[in-house]
Protein backbone atom coordinates (compact mmCIF):
# COMPACT_ATOMS: atom_id res chain seq x y z
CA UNK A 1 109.79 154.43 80.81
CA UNK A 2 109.71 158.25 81.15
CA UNK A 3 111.08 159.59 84.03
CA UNK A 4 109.42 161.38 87.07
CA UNK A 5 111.05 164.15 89.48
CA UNK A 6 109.69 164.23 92.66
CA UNK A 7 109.83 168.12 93.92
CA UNK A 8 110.19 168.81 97.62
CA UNK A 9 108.99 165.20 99.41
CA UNK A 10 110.24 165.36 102.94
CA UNK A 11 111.69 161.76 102.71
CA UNK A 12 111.15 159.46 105.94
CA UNK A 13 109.87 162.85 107.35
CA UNK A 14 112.93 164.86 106.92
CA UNK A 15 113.97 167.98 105.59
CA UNK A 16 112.57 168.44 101.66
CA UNK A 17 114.32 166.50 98.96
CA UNK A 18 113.88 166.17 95.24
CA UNK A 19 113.53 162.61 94.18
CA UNK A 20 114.60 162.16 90.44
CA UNK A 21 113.16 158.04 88.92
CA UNK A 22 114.09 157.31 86.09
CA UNK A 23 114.03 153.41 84.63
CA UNK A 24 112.03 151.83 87.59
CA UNK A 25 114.98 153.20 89.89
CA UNK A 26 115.60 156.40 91.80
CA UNK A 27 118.54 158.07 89.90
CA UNK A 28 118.81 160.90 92.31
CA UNK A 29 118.28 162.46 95.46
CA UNK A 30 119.41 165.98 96.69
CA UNK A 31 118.29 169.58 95.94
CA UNK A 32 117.02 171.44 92.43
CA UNK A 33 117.44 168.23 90.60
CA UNK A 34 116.26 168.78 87.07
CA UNK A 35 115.76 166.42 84.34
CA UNK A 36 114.86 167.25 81.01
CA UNK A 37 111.51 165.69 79.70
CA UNK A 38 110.34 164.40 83.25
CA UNK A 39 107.41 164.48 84.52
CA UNK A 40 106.87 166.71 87.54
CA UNK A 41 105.25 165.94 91.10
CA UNK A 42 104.89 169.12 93.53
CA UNK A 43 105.48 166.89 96.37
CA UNK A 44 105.20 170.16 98.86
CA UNK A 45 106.18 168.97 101.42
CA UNK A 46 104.63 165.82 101.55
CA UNK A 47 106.46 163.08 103.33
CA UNK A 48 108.14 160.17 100.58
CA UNK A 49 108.33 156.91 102.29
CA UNK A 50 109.66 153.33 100.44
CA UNK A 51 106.35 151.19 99.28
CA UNK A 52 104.58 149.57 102.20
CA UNK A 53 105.05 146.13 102.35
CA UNK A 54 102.21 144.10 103.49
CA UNK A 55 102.98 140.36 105.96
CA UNK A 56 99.48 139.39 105.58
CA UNK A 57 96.17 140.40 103.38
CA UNK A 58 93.93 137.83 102.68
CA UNK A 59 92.90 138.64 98.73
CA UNK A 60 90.30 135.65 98.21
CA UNK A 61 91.04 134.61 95.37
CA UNK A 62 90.92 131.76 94.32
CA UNK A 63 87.34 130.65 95.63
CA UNK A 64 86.21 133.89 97.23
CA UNK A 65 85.96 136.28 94.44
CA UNK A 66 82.74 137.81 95.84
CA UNK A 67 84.49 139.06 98.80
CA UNK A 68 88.00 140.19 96.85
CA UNK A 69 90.12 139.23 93.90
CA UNK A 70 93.86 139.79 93.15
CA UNK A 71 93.25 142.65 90.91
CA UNK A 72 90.89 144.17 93.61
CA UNK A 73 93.15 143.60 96.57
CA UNK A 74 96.32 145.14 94.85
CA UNK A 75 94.34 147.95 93.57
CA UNK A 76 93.58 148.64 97.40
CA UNK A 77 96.65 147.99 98.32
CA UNK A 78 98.28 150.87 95.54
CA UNK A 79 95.87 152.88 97.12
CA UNK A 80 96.89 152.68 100.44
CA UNK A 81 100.55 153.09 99.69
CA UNK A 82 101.64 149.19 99.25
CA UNK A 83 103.62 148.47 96.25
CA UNK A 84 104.01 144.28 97.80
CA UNK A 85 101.70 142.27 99.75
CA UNK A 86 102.05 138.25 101.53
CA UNK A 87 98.85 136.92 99.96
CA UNK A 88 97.20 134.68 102.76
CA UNK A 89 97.23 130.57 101.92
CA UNK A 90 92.91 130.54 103.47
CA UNK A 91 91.75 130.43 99.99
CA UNK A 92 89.46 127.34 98.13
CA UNK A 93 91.07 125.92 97.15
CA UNK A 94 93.87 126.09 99.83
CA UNK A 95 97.33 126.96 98.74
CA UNK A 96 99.03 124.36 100.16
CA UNK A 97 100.14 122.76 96.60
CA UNK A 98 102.79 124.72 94.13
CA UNK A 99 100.18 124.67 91.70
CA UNK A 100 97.79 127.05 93.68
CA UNK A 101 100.55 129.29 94.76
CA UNK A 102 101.94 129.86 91.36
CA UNK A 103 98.55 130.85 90.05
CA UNK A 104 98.55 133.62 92.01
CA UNK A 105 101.42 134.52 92.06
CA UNK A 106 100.88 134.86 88.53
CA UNK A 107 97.20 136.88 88.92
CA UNK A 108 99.40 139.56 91.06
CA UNK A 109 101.68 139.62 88.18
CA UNK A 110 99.01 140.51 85.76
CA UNK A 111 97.25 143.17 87.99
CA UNK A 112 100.18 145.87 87.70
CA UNK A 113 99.16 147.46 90.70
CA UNK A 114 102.00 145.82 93.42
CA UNK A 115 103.79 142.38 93.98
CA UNK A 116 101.64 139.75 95.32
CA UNK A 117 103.91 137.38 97.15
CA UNK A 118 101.76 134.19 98.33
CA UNK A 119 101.94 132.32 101.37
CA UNK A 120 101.61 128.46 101.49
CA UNK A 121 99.36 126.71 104.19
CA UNK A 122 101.82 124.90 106.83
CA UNK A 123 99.19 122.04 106.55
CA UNK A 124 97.03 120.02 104.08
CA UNK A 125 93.73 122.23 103.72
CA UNK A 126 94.81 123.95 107.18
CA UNK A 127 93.15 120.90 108.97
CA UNK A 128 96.69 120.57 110.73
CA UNK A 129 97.03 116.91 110.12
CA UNK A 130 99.61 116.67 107.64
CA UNK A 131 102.74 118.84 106.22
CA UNK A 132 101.92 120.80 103.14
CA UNK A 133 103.98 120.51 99.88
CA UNK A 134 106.44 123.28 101.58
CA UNK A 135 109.75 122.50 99.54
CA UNK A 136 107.69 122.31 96.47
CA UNK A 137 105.86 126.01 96.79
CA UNK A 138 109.46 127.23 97.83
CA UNK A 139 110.75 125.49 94.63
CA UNK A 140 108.08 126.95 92.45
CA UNK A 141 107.92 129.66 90.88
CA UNK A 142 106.16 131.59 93.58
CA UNK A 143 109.16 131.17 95.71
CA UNK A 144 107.36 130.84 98.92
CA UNK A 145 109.28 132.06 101.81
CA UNK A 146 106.44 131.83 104.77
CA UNK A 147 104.02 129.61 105.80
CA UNK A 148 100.77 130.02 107.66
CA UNK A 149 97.56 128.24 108.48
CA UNK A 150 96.11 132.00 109.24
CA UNK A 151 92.41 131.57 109.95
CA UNK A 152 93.23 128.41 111.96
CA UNK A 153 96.05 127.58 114.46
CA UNK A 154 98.80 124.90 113.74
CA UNK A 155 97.96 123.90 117.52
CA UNK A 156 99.39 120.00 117.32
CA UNK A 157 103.17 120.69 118.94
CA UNK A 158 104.43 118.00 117.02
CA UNK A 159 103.41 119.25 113.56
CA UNK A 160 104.38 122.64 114.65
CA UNK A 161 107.89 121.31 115.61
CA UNK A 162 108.11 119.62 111.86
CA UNK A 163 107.06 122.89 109.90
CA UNK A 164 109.81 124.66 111.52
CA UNK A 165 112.03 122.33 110.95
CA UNK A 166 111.65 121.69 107.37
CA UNK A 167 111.38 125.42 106.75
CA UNK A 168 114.93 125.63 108.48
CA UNK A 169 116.52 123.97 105.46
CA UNK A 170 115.67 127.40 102.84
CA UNK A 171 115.50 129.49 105.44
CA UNK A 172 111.74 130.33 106.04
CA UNK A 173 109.47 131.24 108.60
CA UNK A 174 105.99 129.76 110.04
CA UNK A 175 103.65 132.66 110.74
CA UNK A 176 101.28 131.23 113.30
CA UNK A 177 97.86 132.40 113.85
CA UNK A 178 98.25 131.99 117.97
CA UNK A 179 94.78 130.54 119.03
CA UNK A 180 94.30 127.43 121.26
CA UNK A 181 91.48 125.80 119.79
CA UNK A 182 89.64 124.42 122.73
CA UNK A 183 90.09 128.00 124.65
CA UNK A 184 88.34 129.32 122.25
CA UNK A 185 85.27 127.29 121.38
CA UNK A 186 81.89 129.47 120.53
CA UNK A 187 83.92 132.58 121.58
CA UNK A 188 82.48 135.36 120.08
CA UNK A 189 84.54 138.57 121.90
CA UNK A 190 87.46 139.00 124.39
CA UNK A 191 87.12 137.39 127.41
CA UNK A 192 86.17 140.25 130.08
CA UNK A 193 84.31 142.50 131.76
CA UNK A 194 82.24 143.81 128.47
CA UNK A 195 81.87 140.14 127.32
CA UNK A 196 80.34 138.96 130.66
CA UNK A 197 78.11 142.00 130.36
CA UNK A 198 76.94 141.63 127.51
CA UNK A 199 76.55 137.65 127.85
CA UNK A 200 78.93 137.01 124.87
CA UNK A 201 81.24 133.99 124.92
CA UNK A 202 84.86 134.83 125.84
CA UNK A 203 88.03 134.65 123.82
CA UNK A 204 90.54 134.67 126.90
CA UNK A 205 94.27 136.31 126.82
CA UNK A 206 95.72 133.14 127.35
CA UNK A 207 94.35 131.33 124.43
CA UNK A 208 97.20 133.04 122.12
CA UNK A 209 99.64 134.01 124.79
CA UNK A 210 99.80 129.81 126.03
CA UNK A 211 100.67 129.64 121.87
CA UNK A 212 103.12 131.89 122.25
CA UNK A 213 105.02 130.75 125.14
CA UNK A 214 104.86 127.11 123.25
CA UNK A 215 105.58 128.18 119.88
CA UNK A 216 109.02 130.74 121.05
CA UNK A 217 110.33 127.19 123.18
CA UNK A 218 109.82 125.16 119.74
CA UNK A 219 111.87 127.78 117.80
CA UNK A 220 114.82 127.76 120.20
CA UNK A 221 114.86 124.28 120.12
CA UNK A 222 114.89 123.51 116.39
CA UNK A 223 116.89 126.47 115.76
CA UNK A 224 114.26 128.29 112.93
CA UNK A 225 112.21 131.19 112.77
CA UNK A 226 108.51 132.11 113.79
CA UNK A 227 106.37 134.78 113.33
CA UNK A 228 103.37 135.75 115.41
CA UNK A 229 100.53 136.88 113.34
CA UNK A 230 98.30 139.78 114.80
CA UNK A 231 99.29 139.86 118.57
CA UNK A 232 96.51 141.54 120.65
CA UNK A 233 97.59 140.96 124.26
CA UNK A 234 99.90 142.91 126.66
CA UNK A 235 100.71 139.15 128.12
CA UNK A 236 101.93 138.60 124.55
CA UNK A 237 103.81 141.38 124.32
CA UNK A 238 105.17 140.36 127.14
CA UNK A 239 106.24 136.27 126.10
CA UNK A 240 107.93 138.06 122.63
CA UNK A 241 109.69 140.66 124.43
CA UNK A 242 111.28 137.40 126.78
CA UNK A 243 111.55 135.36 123.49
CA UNK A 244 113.85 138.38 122.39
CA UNK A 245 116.28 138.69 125.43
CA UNK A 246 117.00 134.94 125.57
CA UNK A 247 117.99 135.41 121.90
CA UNK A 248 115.28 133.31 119.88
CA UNK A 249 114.56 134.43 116.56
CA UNK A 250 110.93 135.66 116.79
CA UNK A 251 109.50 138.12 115.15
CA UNK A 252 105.80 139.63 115.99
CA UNK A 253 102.59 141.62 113.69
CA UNK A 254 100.23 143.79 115.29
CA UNK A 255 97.02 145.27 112.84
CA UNK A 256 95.90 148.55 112.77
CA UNK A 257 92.68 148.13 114.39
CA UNK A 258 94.33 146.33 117.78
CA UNK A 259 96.60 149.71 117.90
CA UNK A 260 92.89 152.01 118.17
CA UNK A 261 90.05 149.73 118.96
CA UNK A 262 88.72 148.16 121.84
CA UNK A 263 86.50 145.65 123.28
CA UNK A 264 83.99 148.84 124.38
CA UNK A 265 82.95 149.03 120.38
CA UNK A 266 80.84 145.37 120.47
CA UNK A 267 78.59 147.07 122.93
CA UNK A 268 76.49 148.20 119.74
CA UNK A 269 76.64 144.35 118.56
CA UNK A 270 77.91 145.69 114.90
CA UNK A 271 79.75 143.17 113.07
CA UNK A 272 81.79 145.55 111.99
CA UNK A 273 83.73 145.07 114.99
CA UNK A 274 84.24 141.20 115.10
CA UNK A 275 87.33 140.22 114.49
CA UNK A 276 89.85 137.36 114.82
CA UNK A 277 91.53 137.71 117.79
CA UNK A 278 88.79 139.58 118.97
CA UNK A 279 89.23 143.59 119.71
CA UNK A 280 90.83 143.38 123.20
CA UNK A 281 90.73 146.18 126.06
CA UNK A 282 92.67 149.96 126.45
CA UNK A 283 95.70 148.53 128.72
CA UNK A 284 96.12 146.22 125.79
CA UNK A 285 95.91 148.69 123.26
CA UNK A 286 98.07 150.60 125.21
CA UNK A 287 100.78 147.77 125.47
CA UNK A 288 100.61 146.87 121.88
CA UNK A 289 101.73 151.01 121.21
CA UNK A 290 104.61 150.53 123.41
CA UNK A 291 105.39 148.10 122.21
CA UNK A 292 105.83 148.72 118.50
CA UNK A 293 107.93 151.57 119.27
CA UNK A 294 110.38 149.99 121.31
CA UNK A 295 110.81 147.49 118.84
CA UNK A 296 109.78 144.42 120.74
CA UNK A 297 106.41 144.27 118.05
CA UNK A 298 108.09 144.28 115.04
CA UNK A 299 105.86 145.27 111.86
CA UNK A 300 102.61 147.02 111.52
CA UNK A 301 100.30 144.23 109.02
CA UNK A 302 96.66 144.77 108.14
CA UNK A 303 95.13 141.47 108.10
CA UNK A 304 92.99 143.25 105.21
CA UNK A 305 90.18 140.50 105.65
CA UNK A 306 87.50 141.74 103.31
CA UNK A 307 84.13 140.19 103.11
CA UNK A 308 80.73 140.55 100.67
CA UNK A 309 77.40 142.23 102.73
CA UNK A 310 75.82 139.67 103.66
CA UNK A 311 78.27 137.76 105.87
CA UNK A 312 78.55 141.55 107.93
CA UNK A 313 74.75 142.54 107.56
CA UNK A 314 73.71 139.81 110.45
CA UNK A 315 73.17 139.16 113.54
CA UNK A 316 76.39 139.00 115.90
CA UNK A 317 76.99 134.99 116.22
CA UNK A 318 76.29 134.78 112.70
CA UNK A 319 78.78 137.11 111.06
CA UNK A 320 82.29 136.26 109.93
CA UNK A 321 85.28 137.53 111.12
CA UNK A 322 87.56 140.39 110.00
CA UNK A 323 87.84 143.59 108.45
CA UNK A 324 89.21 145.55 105.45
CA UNK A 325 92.20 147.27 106.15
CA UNK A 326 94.89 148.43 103.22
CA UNK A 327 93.39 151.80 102.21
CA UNK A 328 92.94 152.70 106.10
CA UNK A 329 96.25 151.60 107.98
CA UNK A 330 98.40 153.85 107.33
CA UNK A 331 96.23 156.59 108.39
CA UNK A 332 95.78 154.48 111.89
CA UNK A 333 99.17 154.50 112.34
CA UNK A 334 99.67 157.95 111.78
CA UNK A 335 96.70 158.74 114.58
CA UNK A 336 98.44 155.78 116.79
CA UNK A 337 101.76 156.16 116.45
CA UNK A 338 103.30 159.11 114.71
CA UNK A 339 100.63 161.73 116.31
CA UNK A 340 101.08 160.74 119.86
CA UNK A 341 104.62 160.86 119.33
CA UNK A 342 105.55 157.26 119.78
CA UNK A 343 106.96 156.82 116.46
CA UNK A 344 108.15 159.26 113.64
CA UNK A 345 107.86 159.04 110.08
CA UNK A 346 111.75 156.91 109.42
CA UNK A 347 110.09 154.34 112.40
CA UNK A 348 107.13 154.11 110.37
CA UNK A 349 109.10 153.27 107.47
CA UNK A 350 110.82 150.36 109.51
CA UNK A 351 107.97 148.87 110.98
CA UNK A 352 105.69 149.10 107.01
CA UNK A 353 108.55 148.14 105.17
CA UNK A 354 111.99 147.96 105.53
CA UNK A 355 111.54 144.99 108.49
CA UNK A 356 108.04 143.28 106.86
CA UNK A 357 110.58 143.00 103.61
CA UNK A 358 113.68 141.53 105.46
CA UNK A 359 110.91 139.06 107.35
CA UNK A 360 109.46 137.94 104.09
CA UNK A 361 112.35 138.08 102.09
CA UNK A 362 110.43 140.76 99.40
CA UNK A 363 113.06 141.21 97.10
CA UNK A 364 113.42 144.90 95.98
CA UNK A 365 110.91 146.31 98.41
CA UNK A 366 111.90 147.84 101.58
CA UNK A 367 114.57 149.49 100.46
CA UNK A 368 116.34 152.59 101.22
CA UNK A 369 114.63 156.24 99.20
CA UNK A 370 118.61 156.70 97.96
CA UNK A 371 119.91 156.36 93.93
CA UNK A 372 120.38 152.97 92.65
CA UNK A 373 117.27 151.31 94.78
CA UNK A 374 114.47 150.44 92.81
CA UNK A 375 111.38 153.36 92.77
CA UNK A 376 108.98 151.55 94.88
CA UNK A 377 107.61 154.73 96.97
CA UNK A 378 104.71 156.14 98.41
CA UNK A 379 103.81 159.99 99.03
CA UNK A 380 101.43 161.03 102.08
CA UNK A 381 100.06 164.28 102.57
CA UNK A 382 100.22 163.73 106.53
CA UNK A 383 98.47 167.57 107.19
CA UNK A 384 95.54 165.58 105.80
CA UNK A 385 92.28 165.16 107.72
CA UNK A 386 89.20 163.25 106.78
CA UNK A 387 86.57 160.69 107.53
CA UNK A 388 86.38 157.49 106.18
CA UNK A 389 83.95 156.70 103.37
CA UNK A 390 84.22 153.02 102.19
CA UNK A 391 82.07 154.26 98.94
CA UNK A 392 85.43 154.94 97.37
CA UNK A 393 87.03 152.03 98.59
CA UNK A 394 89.19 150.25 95.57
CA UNK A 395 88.77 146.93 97.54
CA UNK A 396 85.44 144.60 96.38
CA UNK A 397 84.48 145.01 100.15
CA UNK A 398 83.66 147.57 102.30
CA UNK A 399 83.56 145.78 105.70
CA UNK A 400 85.43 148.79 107.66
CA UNK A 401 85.26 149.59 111.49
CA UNK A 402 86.10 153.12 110.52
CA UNK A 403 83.19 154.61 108.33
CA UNK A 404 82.42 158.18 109.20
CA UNK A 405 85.54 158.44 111.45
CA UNK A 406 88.40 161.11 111.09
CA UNK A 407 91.41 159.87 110.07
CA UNK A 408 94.81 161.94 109.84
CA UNK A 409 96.71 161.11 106.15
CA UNK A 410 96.21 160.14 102.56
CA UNK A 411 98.11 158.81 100.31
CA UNK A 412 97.94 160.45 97.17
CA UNK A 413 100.61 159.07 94.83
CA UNK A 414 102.17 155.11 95.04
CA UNK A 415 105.22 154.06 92.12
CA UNK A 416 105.88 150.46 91.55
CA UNK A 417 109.39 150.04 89.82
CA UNK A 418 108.90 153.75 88.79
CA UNK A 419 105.34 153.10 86.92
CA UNK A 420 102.60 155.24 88.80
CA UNK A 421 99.38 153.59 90.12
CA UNK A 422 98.27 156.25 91.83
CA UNK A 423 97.90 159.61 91.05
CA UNK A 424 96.42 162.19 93.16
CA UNK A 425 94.93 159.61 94.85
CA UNK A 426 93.29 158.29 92.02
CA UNK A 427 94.38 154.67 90.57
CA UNK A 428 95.84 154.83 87.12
């Protein structure tokens, strides 16, 4: 593998570095490295974070290949600065067996572009009846680590208290999708002021935040670890921060889009804008920012939920939830976050890698930009401003809130193990 010297990257946002790889691992770090043979990157100035690491994408595949595949998702992913993403367990079939979580496991391994670490469904075909094969897709060679029924709620207490249980013994974690089924029936939007306006079924706070409150008390009880998946509410914000202080070991997501959007946007009825848990209102918005900067949130994940046309170009109550999300976040958490001074480029870092790594147990990403770590890194040219244009989207969907809007930052070069996927923005 030839080796690549990184010229004047201000790493984690600090003062400008060279950056020597060489054999999948940085070598060097300091000032007017030089290494004969290498190939040069004018970095100028740019700001060198580790790989992003990704807690949940949903890639599609298998089942779903219209809306995404493996090779598209981790293409999107290497373009938006990820060199390892949790591959959600909502496919068809579901990966709930060892068999379905090896294959892809092994499709990520064939696409190049960045680890694809699957997650295995904490229930038989997420209908929350029965225990999935979870020892088994730990044993296998997919080595699952966390388990979700994302898309649906593990909302039986008792089936919830056996998941995190068994996932004790290896030392796992349930991500749970926090959504009380019968709060939420034919909701279409948060629960509010727009929703009664505009005569739209309401998703109410409490349906996740009663979750919450239930799913924290199970975790202290059994002793394990849970994970909240894509907390919208300043009430939840609220039960985590609690879970914290009485020493429970939770740990919380919040998405891009829940950091800058708000219920106001489903005024226009777009699709675009339907998502699950719905788009919420400013104070929660605002709470959600707080809140990942004082720690008590503790990753940024995208919930990259791509979609084909058809299921977006409908009418409201028809169209399905979610929205793409890899090539876009970090440029929404640069306008969120690092812009409004809330975060700066080393808390970025934490919350899009080093912490998403240690909660999923991603071996050999989120690791320090220092000699003797392996070369998964990202560069950002952060002076950048642009608007969005899902025509050059790498993902197989194009199902963004954003099109048309300025965003601050792109990413314009991502290494896995020291191999470049992308190249002056461009995939290799």
């Amino acid at each position: 593998m030839s080796k690549t010297l990184i010229r004047g990257a201000k790493v984690l946002g600090g003062e400008p570095q060279d950056v020597l790889i060489d054999g999948g691992v940085v070598e060097a770090v300091g000032q007017d490295l030089s290494a004969e043979g290498a190939e040069v990157v004018e970095a100028g100035g740019r700001v060198l974070l580790p790989g992003l690491v990704d807690l949940h994408t949903h890639l599609r595949e298998p089942g779903r290949e219209d809306s995404e595949t493996v090779l598209t998702g981790t293409r999107a992913a290497a373009s938006g600065g990820y060199t390892n993403v949790f591959a959600m367990a909502n496919t068809f079939p579901v990966a709930d067996t060892a068999g379905v979580v090896e294959q892809v496991w092994r499709l990520g391994q064939e696409s190049g572009y960045c680890d694809v670490q699957p997650i295995g469904a904490v229930t038989v075909g997420l209908e929350g009846a029965k225990l999935a094969e979870l020892g088994a897709m730990h044993e296998s060679a997919a080595g699952v680590t966390v388990f979700s029924d994302d898309g649906k709620c593990v909302h039986d207490a008792v089936i919830m208290r056996r998941a995190l249980e068994y996932v004790k013994a290896f030392n796992g974690v349930v991500a749970q999708h926090a959504q009380e089924p019968r709060l939420t029936e034919g909701a279409q939007m948060n629960e509010g002021v727009v929703s009664a306006e505009l005569g739209l079924g309401g998703w109410p706070a409490v349906a996740e935040e009663s979750i919450i409150a239930r799913d924290v008390l199970l975790a202290e009880h059994v002793g394990s670890r849970v994970h909240i998946c894509h907390l919208s509410t300043a009430g939840s914000v609220e039960i985590v921060r609690w879970a914290k202080s009485r020493g429970i070991d939770v740990t919380a997501e919040v998405t891009p889009h829940h950091l800058l959007l708000t219920d106001e946007l489903v005024r226009s009825y777009n699709p675009v804008y339907k998502v699950n848990p719905p788009l919420r209102t400013e104070r929660d918005v605002m709470a959600l920012r707080e809140a990942l900067a004082d720690g008590t949130i503790d990753i940024v994940a995208t919930d990259h939920a791509p979609h084909p046309h058809e299921d977006k170009d409908c009418e409201w109550a028809a169209a399905a939830m979610g929205m793409v999300g890899l090539e876009t976040a970090l440029s929404v958490v640069q306008a969120t976050m690092v812009d409004t001074g809330l975060l700066d480029w080393a808390g970025v870092a934490d919350r899009m890698s080093f912490k998403p790594a240690k909660i999923g147990q991603a071996t050999g990403h989120g690791r320090p930009v220092s000699a003797g770590e392996p070369a998964n890194l990202t560069l950002v040219d952060t002076e950048y401003r642009g608007p969005v244009d899902p025509a050059g989207f790498a993902s197989r969907s194009r199902n963004t809130p954003y099109e048309g809007r300025e965003l601050p930052g792109r990413v314009t070069h991502t290494w896995l193990r020291g191999k470049a996927t992308l190249v002056d923005g461009k995939l290799t």
